[in-house]
Protein backbone atom coordinates (compact mmCIF):
# COMPACT_ATOMS: atom_id res chain seq x y z
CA UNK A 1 0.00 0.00 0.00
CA UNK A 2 1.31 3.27 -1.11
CA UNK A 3 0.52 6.36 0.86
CA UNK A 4 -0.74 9.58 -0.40
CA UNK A 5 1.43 12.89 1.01
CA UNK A 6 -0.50 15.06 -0.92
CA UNK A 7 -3.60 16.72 0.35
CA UNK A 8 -5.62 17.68 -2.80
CA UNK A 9 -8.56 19.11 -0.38
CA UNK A 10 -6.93 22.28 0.10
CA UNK A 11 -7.77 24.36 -2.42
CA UNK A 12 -4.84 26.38 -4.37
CA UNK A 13 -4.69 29.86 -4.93
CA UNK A 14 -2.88 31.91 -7.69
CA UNK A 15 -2.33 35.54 -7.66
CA UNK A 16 -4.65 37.49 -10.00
CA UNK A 17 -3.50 39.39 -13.34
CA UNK A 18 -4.22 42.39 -13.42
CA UNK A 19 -4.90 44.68 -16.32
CA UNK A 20 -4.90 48.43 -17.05
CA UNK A 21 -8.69 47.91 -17.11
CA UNK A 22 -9.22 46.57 -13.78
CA UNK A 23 -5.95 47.26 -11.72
CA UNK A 24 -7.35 50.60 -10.06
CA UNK A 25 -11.07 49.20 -9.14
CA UNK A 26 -9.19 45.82 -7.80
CA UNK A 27 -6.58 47.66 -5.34
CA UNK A 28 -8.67 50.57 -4.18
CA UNK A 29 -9.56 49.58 -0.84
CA UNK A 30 -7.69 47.20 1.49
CA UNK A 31 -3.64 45.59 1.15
CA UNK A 32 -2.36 44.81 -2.18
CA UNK A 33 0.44 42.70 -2.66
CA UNK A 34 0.88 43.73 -6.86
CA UNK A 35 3.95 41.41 -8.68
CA UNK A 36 5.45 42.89 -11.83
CA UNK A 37 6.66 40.23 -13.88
CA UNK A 38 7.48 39.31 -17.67
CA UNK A 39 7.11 35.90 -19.19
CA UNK A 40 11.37 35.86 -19.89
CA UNK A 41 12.29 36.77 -16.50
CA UNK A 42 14.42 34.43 -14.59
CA UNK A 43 13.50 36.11 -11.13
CA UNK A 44 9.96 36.24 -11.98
CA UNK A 45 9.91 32.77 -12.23
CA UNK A 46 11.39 31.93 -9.25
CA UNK A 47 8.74 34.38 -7.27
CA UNK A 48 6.00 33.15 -9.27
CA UNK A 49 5.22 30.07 -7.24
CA UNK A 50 5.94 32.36 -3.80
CA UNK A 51 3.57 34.98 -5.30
CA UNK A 52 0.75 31.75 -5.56
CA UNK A 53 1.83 31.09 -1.80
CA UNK A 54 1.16 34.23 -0.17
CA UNK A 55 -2.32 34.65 -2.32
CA UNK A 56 -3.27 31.12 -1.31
CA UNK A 57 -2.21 32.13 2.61
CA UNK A 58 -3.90 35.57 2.26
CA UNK A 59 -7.34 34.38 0.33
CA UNK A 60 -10.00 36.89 1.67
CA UNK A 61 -7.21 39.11 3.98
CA UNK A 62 -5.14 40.94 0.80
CA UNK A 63 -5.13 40.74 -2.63
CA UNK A 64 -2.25 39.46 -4.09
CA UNK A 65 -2.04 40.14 -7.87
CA UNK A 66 0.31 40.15 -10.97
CA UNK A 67 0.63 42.58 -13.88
CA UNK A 68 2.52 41.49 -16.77
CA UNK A 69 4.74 44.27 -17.70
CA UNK A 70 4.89 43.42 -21.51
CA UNK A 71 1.12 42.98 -21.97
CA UNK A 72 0.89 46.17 -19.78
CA UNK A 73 3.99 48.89 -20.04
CA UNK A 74 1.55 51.56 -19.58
CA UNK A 75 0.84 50.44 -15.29
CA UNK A 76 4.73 49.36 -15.30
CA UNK A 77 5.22 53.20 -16.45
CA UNK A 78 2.38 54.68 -13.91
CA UNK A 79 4.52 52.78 -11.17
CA UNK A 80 7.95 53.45 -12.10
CA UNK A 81 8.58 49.85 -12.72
CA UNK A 82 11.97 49.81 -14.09
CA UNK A 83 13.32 46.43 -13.11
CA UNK A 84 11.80 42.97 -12.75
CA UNK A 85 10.70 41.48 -10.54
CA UNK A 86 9.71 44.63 -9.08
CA UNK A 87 6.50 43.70 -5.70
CA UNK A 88 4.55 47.02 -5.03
CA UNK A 89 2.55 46.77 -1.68
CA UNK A 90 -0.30 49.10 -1.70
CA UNK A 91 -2.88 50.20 0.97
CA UNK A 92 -6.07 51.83 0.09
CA UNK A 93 -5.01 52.40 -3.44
CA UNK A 94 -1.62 54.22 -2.26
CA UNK A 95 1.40 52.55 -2.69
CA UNK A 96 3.03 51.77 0.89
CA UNK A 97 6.49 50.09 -0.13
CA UNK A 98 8.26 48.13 -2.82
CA UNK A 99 10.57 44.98 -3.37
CA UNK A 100 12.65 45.48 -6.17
CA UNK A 101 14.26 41.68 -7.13
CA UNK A 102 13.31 38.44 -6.02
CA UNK A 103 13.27 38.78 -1.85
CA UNK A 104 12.21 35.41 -1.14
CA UNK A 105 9.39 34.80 1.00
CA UNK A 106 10.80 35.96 3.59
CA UNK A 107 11.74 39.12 2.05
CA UNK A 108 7.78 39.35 0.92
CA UNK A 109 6.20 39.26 4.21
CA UNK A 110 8.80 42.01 5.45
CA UNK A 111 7.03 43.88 2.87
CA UNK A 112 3.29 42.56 4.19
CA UNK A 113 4.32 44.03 7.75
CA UNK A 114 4.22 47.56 6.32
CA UNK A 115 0.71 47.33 6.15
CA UNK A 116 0.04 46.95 9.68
C-alpha cells in the first residue's frame, strides 16, 4: 500500500493578473500585494510560485495580484517599474512600499508588515 502525502482538499490559490482595465477598481480599498513580472524573466519565475503562496495564505485578507509588464507597459510606467521582478505593496489604493528583485518569501512578508 502506497501512501498519499499530498492533500488535494486544500484548495490552491494563484495571484490574480491584473490589467490596465481593472488594476485601479481591484486595489482601491484594502492591502495589495501587486507582482510585476514578464514571461522571460528568470526572477519572476522563481517568485511566481511564492507569489501563488502568499495569495493562497492571504485568500480573503489581501489581494495578491500580478501585472505582466509586456502585456501592460503603460501600469509598469504609472509605477515606475523599471526592473523585474519589481513587488509594489499598496494600501487603500496608495502605494506603501516596494521589493525590487526576487526577496524570497521571507523578504515578501517584510514587505506585508508595512501594512500593519
Amino acid at each position: 500500500m502506497t501512501t498519499n502525502y499530498y492533500d488535494i482538499s486544500i484548495p490552491i490559490m494563484s495571484a490574480l493578473h491584473l490589467t490596465k482595465s481593472d488594476f485601479d477598481t481591484k486595489i482601491k480599498t484594502g492591502v495589495s500585494l501587486v507582482d510585476f513580472w514578464a514571461t522571460w524573466c528568470g526572477p519572476c519565475k522563481m517568485a511566481a510560485p511564492v507569489i501563488d503562496e502568499l495569495a493562497t495564505e492571504n485568500e480573503g485578507k489581501i489581494l495578491v495580484g500580478k501585472v505582466d509588464v509586456d502585456a501592460e507597459p503603460e501600469l509598469a510606467g504609472k509605477y515606475g517599474v523599471m526592473s523585474i521582478p519589481t513587488v509594489i505593496l499598496f494600501k487603500d489604493g496608495l502605494e506603501i512600499g516596494r521589493q525590487v528583485g526576487f526577496a524570497g518569501k521571507p523578504g515578501y512578508l517584510q514587505l506585508l508588515q508595512k501594512a500593519n
